[in-house]
Protein backbone atom coordinates (compact mmCIF):
# COMPACT_ATOMS: atom_id res chain seq x y z
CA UNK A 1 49.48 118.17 -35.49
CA UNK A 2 46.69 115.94 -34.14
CA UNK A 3 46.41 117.99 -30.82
CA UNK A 4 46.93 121.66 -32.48
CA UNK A 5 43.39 120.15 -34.49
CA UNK A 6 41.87 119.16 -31.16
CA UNK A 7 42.64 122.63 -29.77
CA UNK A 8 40.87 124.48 -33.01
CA UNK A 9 38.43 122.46 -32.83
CA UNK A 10 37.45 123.39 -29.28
CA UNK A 11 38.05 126.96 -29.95
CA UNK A 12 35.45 126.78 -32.70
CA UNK A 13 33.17 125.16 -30.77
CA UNK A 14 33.32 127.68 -27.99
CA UNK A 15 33.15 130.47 -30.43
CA UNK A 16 29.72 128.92 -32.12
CA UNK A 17 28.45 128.15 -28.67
CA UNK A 18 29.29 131.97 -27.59
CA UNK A 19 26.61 133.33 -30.37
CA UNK A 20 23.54 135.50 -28.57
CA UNK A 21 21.74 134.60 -31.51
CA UNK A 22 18.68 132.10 -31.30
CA UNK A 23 19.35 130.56 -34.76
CA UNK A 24 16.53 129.68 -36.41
CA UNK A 25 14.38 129.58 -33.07
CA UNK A 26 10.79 131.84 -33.56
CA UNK A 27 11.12 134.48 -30.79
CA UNK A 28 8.14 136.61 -29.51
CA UNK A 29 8.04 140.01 -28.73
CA UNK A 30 7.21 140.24 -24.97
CA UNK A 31 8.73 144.09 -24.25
CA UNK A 32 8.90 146.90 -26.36
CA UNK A 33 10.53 150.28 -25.12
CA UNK A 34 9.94 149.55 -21.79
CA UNK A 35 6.02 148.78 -22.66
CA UNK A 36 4.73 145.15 -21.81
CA UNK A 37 3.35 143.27 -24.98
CA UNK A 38 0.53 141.07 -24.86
CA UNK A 39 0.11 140.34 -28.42
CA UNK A 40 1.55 137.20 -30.06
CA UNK A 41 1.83 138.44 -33.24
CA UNK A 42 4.81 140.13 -33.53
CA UNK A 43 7.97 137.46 -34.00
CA UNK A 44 11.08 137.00 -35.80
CA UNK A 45 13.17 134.05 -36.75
CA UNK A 46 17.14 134.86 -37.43
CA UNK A 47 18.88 133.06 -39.99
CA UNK A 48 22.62 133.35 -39.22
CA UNK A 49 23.85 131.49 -42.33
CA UNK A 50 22.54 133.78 -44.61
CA UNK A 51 22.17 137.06 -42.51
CA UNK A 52 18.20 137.65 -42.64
CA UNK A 53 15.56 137.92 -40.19
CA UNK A 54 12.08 137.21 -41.01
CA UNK A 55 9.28 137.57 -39.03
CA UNK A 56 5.74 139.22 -38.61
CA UNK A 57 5.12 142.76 -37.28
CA UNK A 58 1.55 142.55 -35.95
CA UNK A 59 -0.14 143.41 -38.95
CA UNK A 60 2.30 142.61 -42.13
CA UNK A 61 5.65 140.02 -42.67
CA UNK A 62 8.76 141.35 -43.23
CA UNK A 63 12.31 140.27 -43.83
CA UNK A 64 15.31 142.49 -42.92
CA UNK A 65 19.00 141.67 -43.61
CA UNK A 66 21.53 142.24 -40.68
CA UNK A 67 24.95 142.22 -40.29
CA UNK A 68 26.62 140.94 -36.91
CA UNK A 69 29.99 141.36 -35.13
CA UNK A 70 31.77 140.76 -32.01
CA UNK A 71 30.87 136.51 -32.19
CA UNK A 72 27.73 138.18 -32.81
CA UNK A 73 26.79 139.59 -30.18
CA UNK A 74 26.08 142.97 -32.00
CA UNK A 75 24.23 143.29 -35.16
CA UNK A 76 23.54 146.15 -37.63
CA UNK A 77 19.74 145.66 -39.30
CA UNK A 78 19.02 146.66 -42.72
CA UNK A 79 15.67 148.87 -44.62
CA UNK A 80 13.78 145.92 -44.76
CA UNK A 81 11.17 144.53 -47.02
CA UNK A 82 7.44 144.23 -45.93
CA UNK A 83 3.64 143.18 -47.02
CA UNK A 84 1.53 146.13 -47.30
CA UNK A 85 -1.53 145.20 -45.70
CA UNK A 86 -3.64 146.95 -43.55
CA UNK A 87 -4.92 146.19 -39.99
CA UNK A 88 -6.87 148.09 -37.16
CA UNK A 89 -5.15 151.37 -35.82
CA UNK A 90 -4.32 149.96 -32.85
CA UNK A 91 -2.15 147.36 -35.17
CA UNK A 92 -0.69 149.67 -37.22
CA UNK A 93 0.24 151.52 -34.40
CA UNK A 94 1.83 149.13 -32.86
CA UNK A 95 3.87 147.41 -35.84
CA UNK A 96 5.07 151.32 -36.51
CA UNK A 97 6.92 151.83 -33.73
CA UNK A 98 8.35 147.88 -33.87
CA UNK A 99 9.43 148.88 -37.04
CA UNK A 100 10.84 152.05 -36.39
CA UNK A 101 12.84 150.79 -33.34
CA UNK A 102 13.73 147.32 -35.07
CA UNK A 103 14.99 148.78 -38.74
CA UNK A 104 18.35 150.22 -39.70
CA UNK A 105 19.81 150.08 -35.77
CA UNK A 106 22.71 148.48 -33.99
CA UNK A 107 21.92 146.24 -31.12
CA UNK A 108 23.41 144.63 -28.71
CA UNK A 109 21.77 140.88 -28.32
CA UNK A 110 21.99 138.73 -25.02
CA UNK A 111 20.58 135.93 -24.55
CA UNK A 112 19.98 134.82 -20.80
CA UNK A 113 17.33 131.51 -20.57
CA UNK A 114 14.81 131.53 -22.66
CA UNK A 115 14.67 135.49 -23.14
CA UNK A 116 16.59 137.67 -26.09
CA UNK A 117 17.51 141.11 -25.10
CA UNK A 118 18.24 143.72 -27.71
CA UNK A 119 20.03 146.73 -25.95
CA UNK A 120 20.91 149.84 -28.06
CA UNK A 121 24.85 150.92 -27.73
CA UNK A 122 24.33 152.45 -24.64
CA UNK A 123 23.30 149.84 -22.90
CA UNK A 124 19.17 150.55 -22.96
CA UNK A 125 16.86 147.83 -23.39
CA UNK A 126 14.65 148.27 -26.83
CA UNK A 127 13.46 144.94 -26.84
CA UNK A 128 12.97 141.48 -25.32
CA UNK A 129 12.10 138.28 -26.99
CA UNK A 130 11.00 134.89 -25.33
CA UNK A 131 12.26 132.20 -27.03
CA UNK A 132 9.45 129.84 -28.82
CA UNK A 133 10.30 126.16 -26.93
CA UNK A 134 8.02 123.10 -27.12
CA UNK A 135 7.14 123.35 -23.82
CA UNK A 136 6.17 127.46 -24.39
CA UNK A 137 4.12 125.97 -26.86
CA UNK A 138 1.99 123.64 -25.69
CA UNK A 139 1.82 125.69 -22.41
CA UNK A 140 0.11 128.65 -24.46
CA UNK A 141 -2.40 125.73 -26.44
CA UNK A 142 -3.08 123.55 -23.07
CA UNK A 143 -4.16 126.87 -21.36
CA UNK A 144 -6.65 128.22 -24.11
CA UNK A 145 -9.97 127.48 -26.13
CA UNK A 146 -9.77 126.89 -29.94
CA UNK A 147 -12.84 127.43 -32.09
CA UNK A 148 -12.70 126.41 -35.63
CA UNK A 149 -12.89 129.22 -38.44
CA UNK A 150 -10.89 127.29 -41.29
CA UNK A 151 -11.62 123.70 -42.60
CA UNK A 152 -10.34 122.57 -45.65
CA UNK A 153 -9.47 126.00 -46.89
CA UNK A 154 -13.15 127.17 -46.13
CA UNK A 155 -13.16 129.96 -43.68
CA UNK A 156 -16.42 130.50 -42.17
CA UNK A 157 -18.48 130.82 -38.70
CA UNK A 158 -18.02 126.78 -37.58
CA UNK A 159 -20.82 127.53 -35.10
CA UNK A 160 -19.76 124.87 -31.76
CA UNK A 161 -16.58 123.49 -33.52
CA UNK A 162 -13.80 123.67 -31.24
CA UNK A 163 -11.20 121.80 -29.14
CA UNK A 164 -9.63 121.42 -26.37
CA UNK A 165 -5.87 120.24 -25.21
CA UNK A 166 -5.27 118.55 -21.59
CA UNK A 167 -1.46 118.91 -22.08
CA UNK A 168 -0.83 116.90 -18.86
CA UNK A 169 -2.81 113.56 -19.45
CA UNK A 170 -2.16 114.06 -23.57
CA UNK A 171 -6.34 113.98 -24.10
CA UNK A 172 -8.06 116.11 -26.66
CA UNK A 173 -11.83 116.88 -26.73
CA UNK A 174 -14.29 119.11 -28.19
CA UNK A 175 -17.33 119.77 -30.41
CA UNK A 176 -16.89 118.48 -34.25
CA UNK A 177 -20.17 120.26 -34.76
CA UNK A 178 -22.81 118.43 -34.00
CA UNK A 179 -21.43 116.03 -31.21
CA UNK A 180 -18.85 116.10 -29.01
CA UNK A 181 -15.34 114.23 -29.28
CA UNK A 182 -12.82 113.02 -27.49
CA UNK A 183 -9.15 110.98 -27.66
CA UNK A 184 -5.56 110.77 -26.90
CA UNK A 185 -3.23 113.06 -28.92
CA UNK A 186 1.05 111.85 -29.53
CA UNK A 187 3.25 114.93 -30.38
CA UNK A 188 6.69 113.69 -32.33
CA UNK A 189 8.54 117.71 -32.87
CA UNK A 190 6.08 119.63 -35.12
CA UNK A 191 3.66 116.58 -36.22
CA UNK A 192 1.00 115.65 -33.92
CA UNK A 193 -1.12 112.34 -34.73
CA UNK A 194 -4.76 112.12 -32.72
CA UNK A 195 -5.55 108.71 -31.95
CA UNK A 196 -8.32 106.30 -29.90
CA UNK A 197 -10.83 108.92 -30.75
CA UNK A 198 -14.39 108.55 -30.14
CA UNK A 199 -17.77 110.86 -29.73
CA UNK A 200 -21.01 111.22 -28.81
CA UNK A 201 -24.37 109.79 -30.98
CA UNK A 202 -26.54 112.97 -31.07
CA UNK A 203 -28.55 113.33 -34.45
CA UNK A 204 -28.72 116.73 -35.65
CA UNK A 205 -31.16 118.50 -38.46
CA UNK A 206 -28.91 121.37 -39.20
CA UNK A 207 -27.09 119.83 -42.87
CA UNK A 208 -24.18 122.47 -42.27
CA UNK A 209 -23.05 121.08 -38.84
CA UNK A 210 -23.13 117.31 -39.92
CA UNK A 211 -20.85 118.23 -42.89
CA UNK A 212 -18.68 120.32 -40.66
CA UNK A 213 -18.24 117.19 -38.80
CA UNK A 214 -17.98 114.74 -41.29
CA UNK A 215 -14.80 116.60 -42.55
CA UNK A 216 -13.64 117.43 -38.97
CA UNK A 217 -13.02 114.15 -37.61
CA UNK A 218 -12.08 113.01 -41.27
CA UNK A 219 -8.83 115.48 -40.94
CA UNK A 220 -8.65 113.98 -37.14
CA UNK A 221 -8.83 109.98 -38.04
CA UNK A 222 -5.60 109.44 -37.21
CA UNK A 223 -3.18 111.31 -39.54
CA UNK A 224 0.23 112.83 -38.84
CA UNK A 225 -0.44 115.96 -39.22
CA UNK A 226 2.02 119.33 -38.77
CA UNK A 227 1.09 122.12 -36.55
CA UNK A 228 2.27 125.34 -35.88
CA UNK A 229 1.31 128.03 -33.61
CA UNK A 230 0.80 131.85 -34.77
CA UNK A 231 -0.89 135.33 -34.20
CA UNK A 232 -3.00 133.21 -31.80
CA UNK A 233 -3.75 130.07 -34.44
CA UNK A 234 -3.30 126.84 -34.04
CA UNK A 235 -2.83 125.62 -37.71
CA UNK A 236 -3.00 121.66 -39.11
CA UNK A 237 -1.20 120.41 -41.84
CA UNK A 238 -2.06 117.21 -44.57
CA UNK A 239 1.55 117.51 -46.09
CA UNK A 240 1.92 120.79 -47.05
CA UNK A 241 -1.73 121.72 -47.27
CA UNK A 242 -3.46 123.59 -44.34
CA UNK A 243 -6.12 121.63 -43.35
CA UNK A 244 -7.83 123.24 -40.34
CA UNK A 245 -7.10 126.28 -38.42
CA UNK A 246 -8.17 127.12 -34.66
CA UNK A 247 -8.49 130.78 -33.10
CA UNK A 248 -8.20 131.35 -29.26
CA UNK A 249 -11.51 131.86 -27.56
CA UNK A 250 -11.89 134.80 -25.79
């Protein structure tokens, strides 16, 4: 009895193990019929224990329900439900023919390294995903500029605010904005915790910058703070509450 257990058990483990599904893993859209993507800001995340796939299509957020089969390596997508916000044509454009080539389809899914292929039933690639992996992520931060347009849910023109990741040596610097700072940064999953941090002395007259700062290296001073990464943010977290929020510098 003991060993006909041991068996199942493998089986079932090979059988989970055989899913082309990234469960519950945010994948990017890098390909769309047969066009390159350079946007960020069209993802999913799949939820295999309850069948729905969530995600943002450029512009709006939308969740679809799907249905899979063969060890789910084909699934069937649902209508859909989405925001109804509007965006520049280009945008719109864009999430219309994602959505049109995503919604009510069959697909075949593979999943070979860290990219997601969704083939139609003849074998034609619609779309390919890259898999969102810590080290994805901090490649795409470490690489860019952030500027500061949100602070303690006030979104506004931070003027010099910004900062800057050295992903290698684990050093963070920038403008608060007035002076400039600098310090050492420990990542533990999704929290992040900036620490020895230090800056510059510089006196400045404009009353708007020294408050910025003030409340910048407040939210800095040490904190565990969650992050996350999205349509080109870099989002903080106190808790649950969004504390500052970083757009790429172009």
């Amino acid at each position: 009895m003991k060993a006909v257990l041991n068996v199942f058990l493998v089986l079932m483990t090979l059988v989970a193990s055989a899913s082309n599904l990234p469960n519950e893993k945010r994948i990017i859209l890098t390909e769309l019929n047969g066009k390159e993507i350079q946007t960020t800001s069209i993802y999913l995340t799949i939820n295999e224990e309850e069948k729905i796939i969530t995600g943002k299509s450029g512009c709006n957020s939308f969740t679809i329900n799907y249905k899979s089969y063969n060890n789910r390596s084909c699934i069937k997508t649902g209508d859909g439900i989405s925001t109804m916000m509007a965006c520049d044509e280009a945008t719109m454009k864009l999430e219309k023919e994602f959505m049109d080539a995503f919604t009510n389809k069959k697909f075949r899914v593979s999943l070979k390294s860290n990219k997601v292929y969704f083939k139609n039933w003849w074998g034609k690639c619609i779309m390919v995903f890259d898999v969102q992996t810590e080290k994805s992520i901090w490649s795409f931060i470490g690489k860019n500029d952030w500027k500061l347009f949100q602070l303690n849910n006030v979104g506004q023109d931070y003027g010099k605010a910004a900062i800057k990741f050295d992903t290698t040596a684990k050093k963070v610097s920038g403008n608060a904005g007035c002076n400039n700072f600098f310090g050492s940064y420990e990542v533990e999953g999704e929290f992040i915790t900036f620490t020895q941090m230090g800056s510059t002395k510089m006196a400045c007259m404009d009353e708007a910058s020294n408050k910025t700062e003030v409340e910048f290296l407040k939210v800095l001073s040490g904190k565990k703070l969650r992050f996350d990464l999205a349509d080109q943010t870099l989002n903080f977290y106190d808790e649950d509450r969004l504390v500052m929020t970083f757009g790429v510098v172009r």
